[in-house]
Structure formats: C-alpha cells, structure tokens
C-alpha atoms as a PDB file:
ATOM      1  CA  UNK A   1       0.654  71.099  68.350  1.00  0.00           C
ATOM      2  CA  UNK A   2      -2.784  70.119  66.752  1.00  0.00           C
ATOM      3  CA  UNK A   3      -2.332  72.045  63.502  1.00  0.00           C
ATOM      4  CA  UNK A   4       1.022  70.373  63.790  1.00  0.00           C
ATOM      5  CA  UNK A   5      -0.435  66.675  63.596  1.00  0.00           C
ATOM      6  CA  UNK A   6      -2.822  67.700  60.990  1.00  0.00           C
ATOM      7  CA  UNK A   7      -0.409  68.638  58.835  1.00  0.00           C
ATOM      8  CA  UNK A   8       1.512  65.849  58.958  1.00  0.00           C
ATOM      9  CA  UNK A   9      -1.628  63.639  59.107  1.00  0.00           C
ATOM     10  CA  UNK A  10      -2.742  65.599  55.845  1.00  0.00           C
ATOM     11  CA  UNK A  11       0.795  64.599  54.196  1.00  0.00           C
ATOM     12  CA  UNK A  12       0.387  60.958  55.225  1.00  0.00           C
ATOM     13  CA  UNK A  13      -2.381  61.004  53.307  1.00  0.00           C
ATOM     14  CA  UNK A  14      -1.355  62.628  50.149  1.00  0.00           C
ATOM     15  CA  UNK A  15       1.604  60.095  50.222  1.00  0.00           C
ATOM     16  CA  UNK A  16      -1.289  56.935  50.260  1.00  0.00           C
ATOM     17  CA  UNK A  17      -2.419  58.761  46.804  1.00  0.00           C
ATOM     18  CA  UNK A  18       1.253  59.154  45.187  1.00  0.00           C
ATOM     19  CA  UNK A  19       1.068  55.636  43.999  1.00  0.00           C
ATOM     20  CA  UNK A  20      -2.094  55.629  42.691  1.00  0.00           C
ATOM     21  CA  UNK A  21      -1.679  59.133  40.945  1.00  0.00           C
ATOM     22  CA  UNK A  22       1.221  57.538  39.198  1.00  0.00           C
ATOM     23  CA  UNK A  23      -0.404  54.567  38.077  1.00  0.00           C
ATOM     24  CA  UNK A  24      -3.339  56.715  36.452  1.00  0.00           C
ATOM     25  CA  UNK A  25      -0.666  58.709  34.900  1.00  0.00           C
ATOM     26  CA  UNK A  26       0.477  55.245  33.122  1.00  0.00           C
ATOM     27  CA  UNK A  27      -2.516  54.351  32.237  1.00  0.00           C
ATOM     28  CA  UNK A  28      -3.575  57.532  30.356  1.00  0.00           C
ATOM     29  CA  UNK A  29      -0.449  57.475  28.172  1.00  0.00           C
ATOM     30  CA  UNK A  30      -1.056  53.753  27.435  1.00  0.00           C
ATOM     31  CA  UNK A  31      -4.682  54.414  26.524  1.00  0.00           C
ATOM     32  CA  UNK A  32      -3.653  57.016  24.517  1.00  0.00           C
ATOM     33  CA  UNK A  33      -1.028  55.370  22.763  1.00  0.00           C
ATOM     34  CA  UNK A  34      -3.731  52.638  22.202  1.00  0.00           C
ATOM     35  CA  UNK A  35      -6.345  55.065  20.725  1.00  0.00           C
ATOM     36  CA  UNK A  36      -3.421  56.664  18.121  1.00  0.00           C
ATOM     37  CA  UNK A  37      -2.847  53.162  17.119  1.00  0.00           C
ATOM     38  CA  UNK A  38      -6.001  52.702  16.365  1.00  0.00           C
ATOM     39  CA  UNK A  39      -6.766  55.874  14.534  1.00  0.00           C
ATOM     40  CA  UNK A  40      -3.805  55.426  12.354  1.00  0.00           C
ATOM     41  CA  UNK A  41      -5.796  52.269  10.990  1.00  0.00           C
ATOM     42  CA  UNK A  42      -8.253  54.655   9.802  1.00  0.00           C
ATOM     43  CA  UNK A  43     -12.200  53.950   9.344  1.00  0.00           C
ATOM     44  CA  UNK A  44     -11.994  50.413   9.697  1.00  0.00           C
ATOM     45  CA  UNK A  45     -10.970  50.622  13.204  1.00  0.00           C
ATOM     46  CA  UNK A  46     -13.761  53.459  14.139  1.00  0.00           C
ATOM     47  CA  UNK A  47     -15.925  50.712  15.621  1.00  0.00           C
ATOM     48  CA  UNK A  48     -12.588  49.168  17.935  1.00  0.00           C
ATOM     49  CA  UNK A  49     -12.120  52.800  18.776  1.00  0.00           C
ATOM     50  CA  UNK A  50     -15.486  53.134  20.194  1.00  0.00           C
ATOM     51  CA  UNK A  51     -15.535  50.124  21.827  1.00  0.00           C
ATOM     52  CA  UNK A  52     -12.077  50.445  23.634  1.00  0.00           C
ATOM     53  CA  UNK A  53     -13.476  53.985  24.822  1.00  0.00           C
ATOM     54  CA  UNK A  54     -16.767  52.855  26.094  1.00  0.00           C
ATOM     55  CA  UNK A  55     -14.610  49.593  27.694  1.00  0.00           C
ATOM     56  CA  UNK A  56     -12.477  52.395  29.576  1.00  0.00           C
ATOM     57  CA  UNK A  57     -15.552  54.222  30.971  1.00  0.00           C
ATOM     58  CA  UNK A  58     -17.216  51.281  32.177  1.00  0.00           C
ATOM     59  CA  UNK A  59     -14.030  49.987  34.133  1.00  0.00           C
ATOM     60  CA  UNK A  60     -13.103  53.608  35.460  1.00  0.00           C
ATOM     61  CA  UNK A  61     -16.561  53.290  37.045  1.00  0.00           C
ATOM     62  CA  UNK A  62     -15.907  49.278  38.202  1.00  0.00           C
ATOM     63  CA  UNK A  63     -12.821  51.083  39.548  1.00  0.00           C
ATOM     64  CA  UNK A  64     -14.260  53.916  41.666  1.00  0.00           C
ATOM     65  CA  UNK A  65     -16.847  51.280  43.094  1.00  0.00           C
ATOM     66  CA  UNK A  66     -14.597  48.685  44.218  1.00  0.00           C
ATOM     67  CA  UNK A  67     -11.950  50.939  45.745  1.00  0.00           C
ATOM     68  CA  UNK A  68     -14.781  53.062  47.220  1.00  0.00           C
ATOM     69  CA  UNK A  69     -16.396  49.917  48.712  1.00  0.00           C
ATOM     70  CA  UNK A  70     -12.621  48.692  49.642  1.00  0.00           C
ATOM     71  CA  UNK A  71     -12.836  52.163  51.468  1.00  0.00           C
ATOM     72  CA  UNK A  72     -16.134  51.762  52.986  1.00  0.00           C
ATOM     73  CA  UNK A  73     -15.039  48.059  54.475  1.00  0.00           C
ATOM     74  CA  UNK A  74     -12.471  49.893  56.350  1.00  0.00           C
ATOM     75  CA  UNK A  75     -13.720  53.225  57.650  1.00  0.00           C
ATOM     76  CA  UNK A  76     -13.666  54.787  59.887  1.00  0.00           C
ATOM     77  CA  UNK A  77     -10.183  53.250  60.381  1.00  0.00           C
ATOM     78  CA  UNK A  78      -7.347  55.473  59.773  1.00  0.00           C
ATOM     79  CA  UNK A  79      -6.025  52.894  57.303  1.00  0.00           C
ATOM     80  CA  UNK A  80      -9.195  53.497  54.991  1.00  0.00           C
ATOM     81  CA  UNK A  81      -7.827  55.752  52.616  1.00  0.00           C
ATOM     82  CA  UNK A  82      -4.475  53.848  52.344  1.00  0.00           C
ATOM     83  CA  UNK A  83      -6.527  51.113  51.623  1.00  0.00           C
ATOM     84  CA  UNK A  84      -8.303  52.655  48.994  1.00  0.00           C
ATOM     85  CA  UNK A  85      -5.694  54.221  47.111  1.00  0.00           C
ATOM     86  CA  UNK A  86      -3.932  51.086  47.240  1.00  0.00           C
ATOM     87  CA  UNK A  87      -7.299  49.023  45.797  1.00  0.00           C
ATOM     88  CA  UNK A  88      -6.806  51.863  42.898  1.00  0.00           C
ATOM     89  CA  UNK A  89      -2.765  51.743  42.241  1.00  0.00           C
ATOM     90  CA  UNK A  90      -3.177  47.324  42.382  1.00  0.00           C
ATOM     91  CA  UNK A  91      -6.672  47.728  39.575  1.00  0.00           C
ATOM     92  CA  UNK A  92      -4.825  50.840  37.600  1.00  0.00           C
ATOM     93  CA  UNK A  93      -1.576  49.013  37.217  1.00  0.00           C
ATOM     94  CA  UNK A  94      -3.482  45.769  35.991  1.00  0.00           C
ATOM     95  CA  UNK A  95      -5.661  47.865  33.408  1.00  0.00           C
ATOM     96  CA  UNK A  96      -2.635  49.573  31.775  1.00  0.00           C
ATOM     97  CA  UNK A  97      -0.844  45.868  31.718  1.00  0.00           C
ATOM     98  CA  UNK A  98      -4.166  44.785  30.021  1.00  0.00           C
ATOM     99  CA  UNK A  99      -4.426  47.837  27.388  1.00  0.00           C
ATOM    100  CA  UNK A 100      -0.917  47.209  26.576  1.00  0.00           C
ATOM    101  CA  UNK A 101      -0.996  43.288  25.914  1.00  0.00           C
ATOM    102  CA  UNK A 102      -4.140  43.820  23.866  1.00  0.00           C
ATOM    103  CA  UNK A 103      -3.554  47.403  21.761  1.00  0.00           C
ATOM    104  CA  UNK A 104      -0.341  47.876  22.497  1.00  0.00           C
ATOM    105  CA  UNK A 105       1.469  44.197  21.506  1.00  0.00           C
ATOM    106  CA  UNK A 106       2.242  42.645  17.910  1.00  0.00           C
ATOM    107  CA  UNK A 107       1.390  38.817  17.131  1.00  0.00           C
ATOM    108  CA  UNK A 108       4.308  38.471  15.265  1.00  0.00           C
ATOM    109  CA  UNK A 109       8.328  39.794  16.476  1.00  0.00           C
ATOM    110  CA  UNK A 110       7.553  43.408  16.309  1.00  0.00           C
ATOM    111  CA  UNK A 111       8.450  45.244  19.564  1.00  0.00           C
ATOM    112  CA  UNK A 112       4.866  46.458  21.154  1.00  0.00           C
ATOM    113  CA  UNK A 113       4.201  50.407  20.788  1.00  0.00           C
ATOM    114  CA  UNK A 114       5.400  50.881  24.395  1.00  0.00           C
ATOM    115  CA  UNK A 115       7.502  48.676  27.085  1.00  0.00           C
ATOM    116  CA  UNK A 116       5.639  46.755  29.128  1.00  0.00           C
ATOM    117  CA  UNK A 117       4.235  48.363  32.116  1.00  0.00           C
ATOM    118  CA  UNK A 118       5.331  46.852  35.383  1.00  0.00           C
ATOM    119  CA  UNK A 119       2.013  45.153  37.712  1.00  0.00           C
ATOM    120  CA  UNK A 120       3.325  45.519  40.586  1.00  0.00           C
ATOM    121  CA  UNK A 121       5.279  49.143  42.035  1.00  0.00           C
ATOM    122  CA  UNK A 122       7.170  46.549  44.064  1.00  0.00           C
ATOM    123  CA  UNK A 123       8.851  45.330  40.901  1.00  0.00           C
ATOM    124  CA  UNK A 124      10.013  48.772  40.026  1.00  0.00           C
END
C-alpha cells in the first residue's frame, strides 16, 4: 500500500513538471531559431549574437532563483513543487514570447520566423 502511494505520489509530481518541460522545449527552438537568424546576417551581427547568448544565461539563472525561492516560500507543503514548476512554465512561456517579438518579428508585413508562441497553456 505504501509503495503504492509513492508511486502515484511520484507521478503527481512528474505531471507538475510536464508543463514546464514543454515550455523549455519552446523556448529552445525559439532561441535557436533566433540565433540562425542572426548568424545568417553574418559578422555584423557577431556582437547581437553574443549578447542574446549571454542575455539567455543570465535569465536561465533569474529563472532557477525565482522558481527555487517560489519553492522555498512553500515547502515543506506538498504543493511546493507544483508551485515551482508552475513559477518556471508562467517565466519560460513569457521568455520565448519575448525572444520571438524581438528576434523572431519583422518591422515591416513580413510574417515573423515562427508563429507566435502562446503565454499562457490555458490559451492552448
């Protein structure tokens, strides 16, 4: 009966991730499609290039901080890690909206480079 309830406890809490999983997956193709943009522009984007990948480090690591801290607030509830991987999928989905509107988009009528990606999983 225990192992029973861990295993399903243990599946709960793979399911709190799913979203979140998802969302990074997004947000690596965006970022990618981002960075091929930019290297397609050749030399005089090197220095974009650089600064979009040092722009992604530094809010992976804003990223892990809040939603660990969002974690921290609520433990040692059993809602903490839903929390957290909630915190993530919310920041993720805004970051990949953000890469596309500002790599991803055309000031002029030309479709962006990918559809837009969708804020909220509720919208979906």
């Amino acid at each position: 009966m225990l192992l029973h309830a861990l295993t399903m406890a243990a599946a709960a809490l793979g399911q709190a991730d799913a979203p979140a999983d998802d969302a990074d997956g997004e947000l690596n193709r965006y970022y990618a499609a981002a960075m091929e943009r930019l290297a397609e522009q050749g030399e005089d984007s090197a220095k974009a290039r650089t600064e979009l990948r040092d722009a992604q480090r530094a809010w992976i690591k804003y990223r892990d901080a809040e939603c660990g801290a969002v974690f921290t607030n609520w433990y040692p509830g059993s809602i903490a890690r839903t929390m957290a991987a909630d915190c993530s999928d919310r920041l993720t989905r805004a970051r990949t909206h953000a890469i596309w509107a500002h790599w991803l988009t055309f000031v002029d009528s030309t479709p962006p480079i990918l559809p837009e990606p969708q804020q909220d999983r509720s919208a979906s």
